[in-house]
N, C-alpha and C. Protein backbone atom coordinates (compact mmCIF):
# COMPACT_ATOMS: atom_id res chain seq x y z
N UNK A 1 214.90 38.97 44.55
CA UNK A 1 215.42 37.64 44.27
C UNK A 1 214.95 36.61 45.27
N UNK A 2 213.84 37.04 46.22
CA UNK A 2 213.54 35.80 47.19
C UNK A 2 212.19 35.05 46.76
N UNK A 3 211.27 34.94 47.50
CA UNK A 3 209.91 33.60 47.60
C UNK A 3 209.55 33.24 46.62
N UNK A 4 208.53 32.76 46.32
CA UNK A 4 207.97 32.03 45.56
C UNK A 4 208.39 32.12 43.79
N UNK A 5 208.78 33.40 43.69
CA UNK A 5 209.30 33.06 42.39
C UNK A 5 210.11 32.77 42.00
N UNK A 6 210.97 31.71 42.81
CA UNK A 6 212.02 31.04 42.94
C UNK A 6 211.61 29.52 42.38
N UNK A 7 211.92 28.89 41.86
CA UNK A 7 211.21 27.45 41.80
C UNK A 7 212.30 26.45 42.12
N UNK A 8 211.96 25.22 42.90
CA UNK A 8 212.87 23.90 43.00
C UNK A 8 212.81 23.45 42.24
N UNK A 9 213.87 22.72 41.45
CA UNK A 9 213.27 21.69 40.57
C UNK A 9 214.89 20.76 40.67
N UNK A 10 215.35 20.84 41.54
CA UNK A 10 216.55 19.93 41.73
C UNK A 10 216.70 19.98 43.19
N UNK A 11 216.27 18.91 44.82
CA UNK A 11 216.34 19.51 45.47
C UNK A 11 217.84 18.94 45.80
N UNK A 12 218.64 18.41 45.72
CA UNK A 12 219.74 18.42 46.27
C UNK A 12 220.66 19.58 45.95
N UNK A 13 220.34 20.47 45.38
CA UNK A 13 220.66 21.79 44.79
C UNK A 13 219.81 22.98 45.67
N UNK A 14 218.36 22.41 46.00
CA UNK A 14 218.47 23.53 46.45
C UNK A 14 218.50 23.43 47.85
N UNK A 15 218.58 22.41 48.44
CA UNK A 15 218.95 22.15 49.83
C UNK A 15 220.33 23.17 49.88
N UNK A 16 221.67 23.36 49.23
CA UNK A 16 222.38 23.82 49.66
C UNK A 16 222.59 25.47 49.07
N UNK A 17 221.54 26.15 48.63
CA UNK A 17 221.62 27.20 48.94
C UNK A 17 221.31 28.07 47.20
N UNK A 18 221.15 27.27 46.52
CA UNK A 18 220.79 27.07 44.78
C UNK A 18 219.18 27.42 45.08
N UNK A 19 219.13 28.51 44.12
CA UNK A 19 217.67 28.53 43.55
C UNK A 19 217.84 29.19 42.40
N UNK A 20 216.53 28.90 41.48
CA UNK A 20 216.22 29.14 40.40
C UNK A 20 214.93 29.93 39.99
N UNK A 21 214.67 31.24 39.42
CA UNK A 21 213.69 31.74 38.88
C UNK A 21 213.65 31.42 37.24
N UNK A 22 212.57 30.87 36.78
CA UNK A 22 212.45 30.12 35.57
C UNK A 22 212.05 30.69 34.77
N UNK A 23 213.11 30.97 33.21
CA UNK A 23 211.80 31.62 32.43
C UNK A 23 211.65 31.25 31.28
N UNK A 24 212.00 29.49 31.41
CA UNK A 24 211.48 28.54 30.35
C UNK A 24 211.61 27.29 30.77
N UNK A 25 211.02 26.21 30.92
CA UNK A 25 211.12 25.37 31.17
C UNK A 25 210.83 24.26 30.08
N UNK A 26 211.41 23.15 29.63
CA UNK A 26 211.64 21.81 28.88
C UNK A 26 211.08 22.83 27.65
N UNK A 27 211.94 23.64 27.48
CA UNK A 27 212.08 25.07 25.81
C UNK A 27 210.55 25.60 25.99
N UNK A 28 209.82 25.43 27.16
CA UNK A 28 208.52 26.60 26.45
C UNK A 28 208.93 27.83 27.61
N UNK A 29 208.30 29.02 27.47
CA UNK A 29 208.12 30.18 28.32
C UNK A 29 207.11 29.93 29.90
N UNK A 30 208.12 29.96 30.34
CA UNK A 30 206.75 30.36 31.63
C UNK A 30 206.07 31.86 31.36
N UNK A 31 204.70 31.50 31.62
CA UNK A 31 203.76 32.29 31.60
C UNK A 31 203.62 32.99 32.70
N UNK A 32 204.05 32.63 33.84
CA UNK A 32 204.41 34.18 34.86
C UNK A 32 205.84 34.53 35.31
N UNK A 33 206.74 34.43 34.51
CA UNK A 33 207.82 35.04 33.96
C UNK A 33 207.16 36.00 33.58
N UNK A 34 208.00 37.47 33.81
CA UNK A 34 207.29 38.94 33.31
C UNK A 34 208.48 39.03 32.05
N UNK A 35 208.27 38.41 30.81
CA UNK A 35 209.40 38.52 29.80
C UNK A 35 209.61 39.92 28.74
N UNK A 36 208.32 40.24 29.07
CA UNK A 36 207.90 41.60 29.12
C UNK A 36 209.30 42.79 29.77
N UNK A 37 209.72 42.34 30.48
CA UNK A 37 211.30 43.21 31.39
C UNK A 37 212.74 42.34 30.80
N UNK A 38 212.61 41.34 29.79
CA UNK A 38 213.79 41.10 29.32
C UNK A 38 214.09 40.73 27.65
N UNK A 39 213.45 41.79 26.88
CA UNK A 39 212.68 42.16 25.70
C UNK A 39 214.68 41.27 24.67
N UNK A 40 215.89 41.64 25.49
CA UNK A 40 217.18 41.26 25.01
C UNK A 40 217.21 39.99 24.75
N UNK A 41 216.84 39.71 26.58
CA UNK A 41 217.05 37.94 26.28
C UNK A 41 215.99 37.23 25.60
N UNK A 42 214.88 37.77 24.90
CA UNK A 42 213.98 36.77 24.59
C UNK A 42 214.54 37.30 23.39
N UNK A 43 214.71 37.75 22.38
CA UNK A 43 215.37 37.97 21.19
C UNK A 43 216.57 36.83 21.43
N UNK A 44 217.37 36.68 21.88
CA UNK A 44 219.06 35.91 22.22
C UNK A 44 218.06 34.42 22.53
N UNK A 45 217.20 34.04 23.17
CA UNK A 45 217.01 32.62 23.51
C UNK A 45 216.41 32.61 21.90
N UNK A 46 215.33 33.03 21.33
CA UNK A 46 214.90 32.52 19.98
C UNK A 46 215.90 31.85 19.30
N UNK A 47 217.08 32.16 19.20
CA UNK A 47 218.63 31.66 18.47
C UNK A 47 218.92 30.35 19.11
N UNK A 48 218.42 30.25 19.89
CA UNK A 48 219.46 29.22 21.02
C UNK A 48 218.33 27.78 21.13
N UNK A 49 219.55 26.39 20.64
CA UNK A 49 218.00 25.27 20.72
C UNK A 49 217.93 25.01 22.21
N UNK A 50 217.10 25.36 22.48
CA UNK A 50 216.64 25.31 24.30
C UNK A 50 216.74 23.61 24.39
N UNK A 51 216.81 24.07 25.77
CA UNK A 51 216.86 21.76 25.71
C UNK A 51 215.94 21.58 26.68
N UNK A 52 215.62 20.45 26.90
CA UNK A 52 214.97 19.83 27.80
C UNK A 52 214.66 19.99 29.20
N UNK A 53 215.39 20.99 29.88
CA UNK A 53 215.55 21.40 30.87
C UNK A 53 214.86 22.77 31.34
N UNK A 54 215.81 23.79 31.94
CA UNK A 54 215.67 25.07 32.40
C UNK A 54 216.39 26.19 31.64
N UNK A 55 216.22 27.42 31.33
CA UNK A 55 216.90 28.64 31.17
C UNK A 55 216.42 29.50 32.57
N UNK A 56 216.95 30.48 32.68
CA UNK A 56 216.14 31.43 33.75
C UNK A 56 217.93 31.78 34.83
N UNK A 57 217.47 32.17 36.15
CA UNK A 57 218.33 32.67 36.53
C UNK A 57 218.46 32.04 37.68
N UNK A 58 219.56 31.39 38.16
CA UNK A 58 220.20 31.06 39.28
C UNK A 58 220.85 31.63 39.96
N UNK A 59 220.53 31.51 41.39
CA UNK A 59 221.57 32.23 42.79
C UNK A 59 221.74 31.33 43.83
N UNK A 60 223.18 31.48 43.91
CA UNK A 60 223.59 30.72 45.02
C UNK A 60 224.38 31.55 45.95
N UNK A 61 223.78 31.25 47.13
CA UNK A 61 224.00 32.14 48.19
C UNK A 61 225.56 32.07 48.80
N UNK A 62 225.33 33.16 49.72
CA UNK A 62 227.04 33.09 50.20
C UNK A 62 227.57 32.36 50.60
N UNK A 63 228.43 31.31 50.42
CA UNK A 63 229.16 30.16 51.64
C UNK A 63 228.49 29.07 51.19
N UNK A 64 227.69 28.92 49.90
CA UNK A 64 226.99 27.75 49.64
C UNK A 64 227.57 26.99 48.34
N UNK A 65 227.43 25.88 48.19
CA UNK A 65 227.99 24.98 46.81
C UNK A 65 227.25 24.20 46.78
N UNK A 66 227.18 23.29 45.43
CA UNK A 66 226.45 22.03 45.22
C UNK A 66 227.32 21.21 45.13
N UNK A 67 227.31 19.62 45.69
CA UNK A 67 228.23 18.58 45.89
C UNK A 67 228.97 18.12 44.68
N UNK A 68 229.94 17.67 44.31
CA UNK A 68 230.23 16.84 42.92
C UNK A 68 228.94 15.71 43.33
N UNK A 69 228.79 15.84 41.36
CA UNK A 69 227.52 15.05 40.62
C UNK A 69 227.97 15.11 39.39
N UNK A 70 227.24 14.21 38.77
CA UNK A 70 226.67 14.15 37.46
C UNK A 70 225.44 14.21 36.58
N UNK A 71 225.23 14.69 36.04
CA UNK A 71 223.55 14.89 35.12
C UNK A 71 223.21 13.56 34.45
N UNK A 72 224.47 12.94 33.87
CA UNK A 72 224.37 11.51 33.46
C UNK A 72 223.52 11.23 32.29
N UNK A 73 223.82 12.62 30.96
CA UNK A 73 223.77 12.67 30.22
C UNK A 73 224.21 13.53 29.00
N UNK A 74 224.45 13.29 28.02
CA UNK A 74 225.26 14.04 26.73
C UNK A 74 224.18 14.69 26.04
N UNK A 75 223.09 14.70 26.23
CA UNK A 75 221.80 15.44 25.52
C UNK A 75 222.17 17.45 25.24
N UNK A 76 222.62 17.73 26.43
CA UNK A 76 222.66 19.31 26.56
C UNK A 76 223.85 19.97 27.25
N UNK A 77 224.10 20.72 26.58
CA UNK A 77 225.13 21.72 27.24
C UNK A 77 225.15 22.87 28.48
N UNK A 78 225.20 23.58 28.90
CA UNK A 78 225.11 24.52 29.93
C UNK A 78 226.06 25.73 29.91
N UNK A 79 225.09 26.78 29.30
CA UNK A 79 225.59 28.26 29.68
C UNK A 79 225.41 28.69 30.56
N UNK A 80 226.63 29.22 31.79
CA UNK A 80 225.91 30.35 32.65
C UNK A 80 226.99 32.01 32.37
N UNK A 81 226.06 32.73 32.60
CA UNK A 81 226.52 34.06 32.35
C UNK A 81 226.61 34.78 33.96
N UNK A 82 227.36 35.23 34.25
CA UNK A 82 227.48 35.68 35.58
C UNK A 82 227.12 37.12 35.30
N UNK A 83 225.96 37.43 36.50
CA UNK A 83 225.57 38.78 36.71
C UNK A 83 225.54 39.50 38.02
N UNK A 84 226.09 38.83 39.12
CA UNK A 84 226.27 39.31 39.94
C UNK A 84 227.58 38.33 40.54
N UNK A 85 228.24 38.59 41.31
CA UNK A 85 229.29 37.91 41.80
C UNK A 85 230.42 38.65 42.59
N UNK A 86 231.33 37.95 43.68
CA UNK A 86 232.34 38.29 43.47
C UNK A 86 233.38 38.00 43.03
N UNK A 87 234.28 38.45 42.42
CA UNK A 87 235.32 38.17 41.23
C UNK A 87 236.35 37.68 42.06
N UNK A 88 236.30 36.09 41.31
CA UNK A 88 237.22 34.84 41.80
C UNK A 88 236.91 34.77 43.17
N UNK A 89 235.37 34.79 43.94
CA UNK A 89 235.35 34.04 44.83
C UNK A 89 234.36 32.94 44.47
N UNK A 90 233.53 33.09 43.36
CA UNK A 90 232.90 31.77 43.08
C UNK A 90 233.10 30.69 41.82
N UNK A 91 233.14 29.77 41.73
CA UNK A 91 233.86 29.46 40.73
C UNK A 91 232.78 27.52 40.78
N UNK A 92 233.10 27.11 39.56
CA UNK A 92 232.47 25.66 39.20
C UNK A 92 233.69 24.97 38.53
N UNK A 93 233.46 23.89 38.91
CA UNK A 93 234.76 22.79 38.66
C UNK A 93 234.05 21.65 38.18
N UNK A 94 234.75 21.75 36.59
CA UNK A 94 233.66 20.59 35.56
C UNK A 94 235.05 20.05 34.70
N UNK A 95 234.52 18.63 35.21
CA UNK A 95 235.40 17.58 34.76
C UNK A 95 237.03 17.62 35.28
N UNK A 96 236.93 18.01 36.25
CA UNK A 96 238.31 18.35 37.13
C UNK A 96 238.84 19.90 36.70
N UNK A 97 238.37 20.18 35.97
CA UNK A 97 239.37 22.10 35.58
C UNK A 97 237.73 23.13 36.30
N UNK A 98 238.88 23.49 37.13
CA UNK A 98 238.25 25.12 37.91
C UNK A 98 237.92 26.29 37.42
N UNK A 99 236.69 26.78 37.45
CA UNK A 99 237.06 28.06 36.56
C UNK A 99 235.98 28.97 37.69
N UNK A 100 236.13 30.17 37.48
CA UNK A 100 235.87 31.50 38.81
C UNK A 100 235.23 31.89 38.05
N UNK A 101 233.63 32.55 38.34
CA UNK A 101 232.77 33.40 37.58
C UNK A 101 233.55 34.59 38.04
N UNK A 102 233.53 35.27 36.38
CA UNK A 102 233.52 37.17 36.38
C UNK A 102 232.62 38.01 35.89
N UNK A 103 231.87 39.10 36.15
CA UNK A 103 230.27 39.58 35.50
C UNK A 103 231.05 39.61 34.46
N UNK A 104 229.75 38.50 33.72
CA UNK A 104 229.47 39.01 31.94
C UNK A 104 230.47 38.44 31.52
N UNK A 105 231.07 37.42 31.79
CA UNK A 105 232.15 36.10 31.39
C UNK A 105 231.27 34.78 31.13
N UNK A 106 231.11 34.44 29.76
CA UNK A 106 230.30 32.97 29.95
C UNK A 106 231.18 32.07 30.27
N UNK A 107 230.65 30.88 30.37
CA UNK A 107 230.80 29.60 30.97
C UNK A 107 230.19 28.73 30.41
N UNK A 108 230.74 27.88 29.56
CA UNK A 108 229.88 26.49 28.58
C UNK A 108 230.54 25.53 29.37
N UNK A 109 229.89 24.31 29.76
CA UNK A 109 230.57 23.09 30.54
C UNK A 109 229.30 22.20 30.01
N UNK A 110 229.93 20.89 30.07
CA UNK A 110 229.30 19.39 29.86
C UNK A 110 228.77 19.09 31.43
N UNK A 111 227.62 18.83 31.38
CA UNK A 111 227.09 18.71 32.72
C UNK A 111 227.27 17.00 32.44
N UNK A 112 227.94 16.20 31.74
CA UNK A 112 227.82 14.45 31.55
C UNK A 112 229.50 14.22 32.36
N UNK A 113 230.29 15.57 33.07
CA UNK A 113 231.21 15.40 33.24
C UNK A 113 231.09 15.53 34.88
N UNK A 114 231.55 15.06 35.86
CA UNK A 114 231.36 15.44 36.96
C UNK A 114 231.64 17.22 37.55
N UNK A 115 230.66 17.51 38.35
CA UNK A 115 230.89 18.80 38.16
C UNK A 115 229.97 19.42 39.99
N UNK A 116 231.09 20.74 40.36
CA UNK A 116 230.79 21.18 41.56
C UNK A 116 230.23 22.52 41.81
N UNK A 117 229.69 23.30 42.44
CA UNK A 117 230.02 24.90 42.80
C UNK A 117 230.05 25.38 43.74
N UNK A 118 230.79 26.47 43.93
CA UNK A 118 231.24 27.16 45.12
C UNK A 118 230.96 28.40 45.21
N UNK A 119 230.30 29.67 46.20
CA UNK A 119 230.44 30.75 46.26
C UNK A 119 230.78 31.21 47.47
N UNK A 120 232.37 31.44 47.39
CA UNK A 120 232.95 32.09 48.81
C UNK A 120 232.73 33.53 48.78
N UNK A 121 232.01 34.09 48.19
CA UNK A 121 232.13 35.56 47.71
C UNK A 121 231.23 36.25 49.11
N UNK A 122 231.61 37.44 48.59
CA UNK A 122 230.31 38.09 49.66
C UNK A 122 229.13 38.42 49.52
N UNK A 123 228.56 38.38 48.04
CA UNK A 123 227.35 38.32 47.68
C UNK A 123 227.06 37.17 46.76
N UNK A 124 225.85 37.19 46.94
CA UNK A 124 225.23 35.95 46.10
C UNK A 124 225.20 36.03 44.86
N UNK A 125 226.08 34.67 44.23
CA UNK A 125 226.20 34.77 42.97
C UNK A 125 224.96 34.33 42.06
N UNK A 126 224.89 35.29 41.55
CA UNK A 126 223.66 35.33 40.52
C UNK A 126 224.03 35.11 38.91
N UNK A 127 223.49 34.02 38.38
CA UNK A 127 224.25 33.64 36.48
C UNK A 127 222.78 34.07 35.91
N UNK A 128 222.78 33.94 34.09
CA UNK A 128 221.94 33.66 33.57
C UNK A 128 222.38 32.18 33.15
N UNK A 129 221.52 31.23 33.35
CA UNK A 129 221.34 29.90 33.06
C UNK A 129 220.55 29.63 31.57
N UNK A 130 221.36 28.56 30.75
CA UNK A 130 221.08 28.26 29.81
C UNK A 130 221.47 26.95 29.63
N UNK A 131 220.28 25.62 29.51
CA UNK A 131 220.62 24.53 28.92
C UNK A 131 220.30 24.19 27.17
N UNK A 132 221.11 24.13 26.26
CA UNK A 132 220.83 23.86 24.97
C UNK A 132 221.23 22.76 24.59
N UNK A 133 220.34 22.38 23.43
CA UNK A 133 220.97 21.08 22.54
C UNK A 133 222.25 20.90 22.58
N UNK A 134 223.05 20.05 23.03
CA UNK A 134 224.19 19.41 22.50
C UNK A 134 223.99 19.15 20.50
N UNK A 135 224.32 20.24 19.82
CA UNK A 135 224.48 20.17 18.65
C UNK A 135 225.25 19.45 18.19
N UNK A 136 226.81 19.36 19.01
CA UNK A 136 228.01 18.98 17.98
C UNK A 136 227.80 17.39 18.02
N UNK A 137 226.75 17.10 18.68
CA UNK A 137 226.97 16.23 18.71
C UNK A 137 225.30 14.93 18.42
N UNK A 138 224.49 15.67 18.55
CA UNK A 138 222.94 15.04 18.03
C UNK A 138 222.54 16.01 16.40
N UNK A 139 221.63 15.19 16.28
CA UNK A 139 221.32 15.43 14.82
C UNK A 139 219.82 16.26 15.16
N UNK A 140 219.71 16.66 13.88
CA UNK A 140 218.07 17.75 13.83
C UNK A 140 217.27 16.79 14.46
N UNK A 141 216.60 15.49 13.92
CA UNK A 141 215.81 14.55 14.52
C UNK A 141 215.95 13.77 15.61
N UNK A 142 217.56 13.71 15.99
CA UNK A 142 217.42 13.66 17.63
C UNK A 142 217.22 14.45 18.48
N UNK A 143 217.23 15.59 17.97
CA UNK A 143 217.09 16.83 18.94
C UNK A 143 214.70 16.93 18.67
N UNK A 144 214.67 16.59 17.68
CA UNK A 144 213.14 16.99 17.47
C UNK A 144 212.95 15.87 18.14
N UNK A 145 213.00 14.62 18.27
CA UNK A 145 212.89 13.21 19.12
C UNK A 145 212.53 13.67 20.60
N UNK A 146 213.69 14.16 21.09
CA UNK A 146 213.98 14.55 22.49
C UNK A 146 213.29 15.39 22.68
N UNK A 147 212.53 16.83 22.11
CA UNK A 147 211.73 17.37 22.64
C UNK A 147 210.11 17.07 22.97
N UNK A 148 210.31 15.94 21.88
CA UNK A 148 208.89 15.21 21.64
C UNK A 148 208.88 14.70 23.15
N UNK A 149 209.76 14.00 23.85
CA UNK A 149 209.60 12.87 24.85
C UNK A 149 209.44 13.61 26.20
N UNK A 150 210.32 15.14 25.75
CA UNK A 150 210.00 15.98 27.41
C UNK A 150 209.20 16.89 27.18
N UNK A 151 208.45 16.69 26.07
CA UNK A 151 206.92 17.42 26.20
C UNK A 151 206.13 16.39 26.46
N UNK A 152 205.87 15.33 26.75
CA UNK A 152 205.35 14.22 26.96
C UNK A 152 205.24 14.02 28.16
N UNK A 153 206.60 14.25 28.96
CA UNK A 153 207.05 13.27 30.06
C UNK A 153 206.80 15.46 30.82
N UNK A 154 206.73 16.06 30.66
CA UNK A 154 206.40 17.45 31.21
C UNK A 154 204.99 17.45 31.42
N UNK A 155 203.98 17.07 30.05
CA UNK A 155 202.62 16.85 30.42
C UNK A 155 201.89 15.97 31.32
N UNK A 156 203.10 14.70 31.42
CA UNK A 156 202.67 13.59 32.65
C UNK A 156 202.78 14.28 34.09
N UNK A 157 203.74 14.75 34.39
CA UNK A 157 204.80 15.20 35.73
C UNK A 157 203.43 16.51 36.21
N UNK A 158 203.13 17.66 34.34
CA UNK A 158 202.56 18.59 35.28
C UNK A 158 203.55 19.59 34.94
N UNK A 159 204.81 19.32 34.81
CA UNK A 159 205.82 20.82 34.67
C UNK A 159 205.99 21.80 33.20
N UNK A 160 204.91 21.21 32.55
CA UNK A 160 205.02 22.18 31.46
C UNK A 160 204.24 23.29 31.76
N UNK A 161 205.27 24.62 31.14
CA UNK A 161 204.55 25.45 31.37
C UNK A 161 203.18 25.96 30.16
């Protein structure tokens, strides 16, 4: 879970102890992602409208949190699946209600809501990360709109994979 196959892509996140191994970025596959070793989850993401963002796996280290923020947008939702942790010592607080990762307990939260995390645990909490379409709330062609603009704005930047 350490160097380089870790990627930044938020650093006030990863200044405090947040990293991310990516194994899709703005809905395409990274190509050195070995997806080849997660034959489950690539069956389970085909289902899922990937959004604009990241899937892949996040760890945040012991004694570390990310500040209250906002994403400062209604575009996408956020799954994380906890796969490593300790039970009720780490926990994310979205839109004022607290909730404690437990392995293999999801977690859907509005990242347009202010939102924190914490891991007092003794090991580093490790999720599977998932950003998807906000369905309930965009239409087929806003959602095909929006991918149009961060495949666009991915080919400018460089971050498509």
């Amino acid at each position: 879970w350490g160097g380089e196959g870790f990627k930044s892509l938020t650093t006030m996140n990863y200044q405090s102890g947040w990293s991310t191994l990516c194994t899709h970025l703005n809905g395409h596959p990274n190509p050195n992602f070995p997806s080849h070793l997660t034959p489950t989850l690539n069956k389970a993401l085909e289902k899922i409208p990937l959004a604009g963002r990241i899937v892949g796996f996040n760890r945040q280290k012991v004694n570390s949190g990310i500040n209250s923020h906002t994403d400062g947008n209604n575009m996408w939702l956020t799954l994380q699946v906890p796969l490593s942790c300790t039970p009720c010592s780490a926990y994310i607080t979205n839109g004022g209600i607290k909730r404690t990762y437990s392995y293999g307990e999801p977690v859907v939260y509005d990242t347009t809501y202010v939102h924190s995390t914490f891991n007092g645990g003794e090991v580093d909490r490790v999720v599977l990360h998932v950003d998807f379409w906000n369905v309930l709330d965009m239409t087929d062609i806003e959602i095909k709109g929006m991918r149009y603009i961060y495949d666009v704005m991915g080919m400018y930047k460089g971050e498509m994979y």
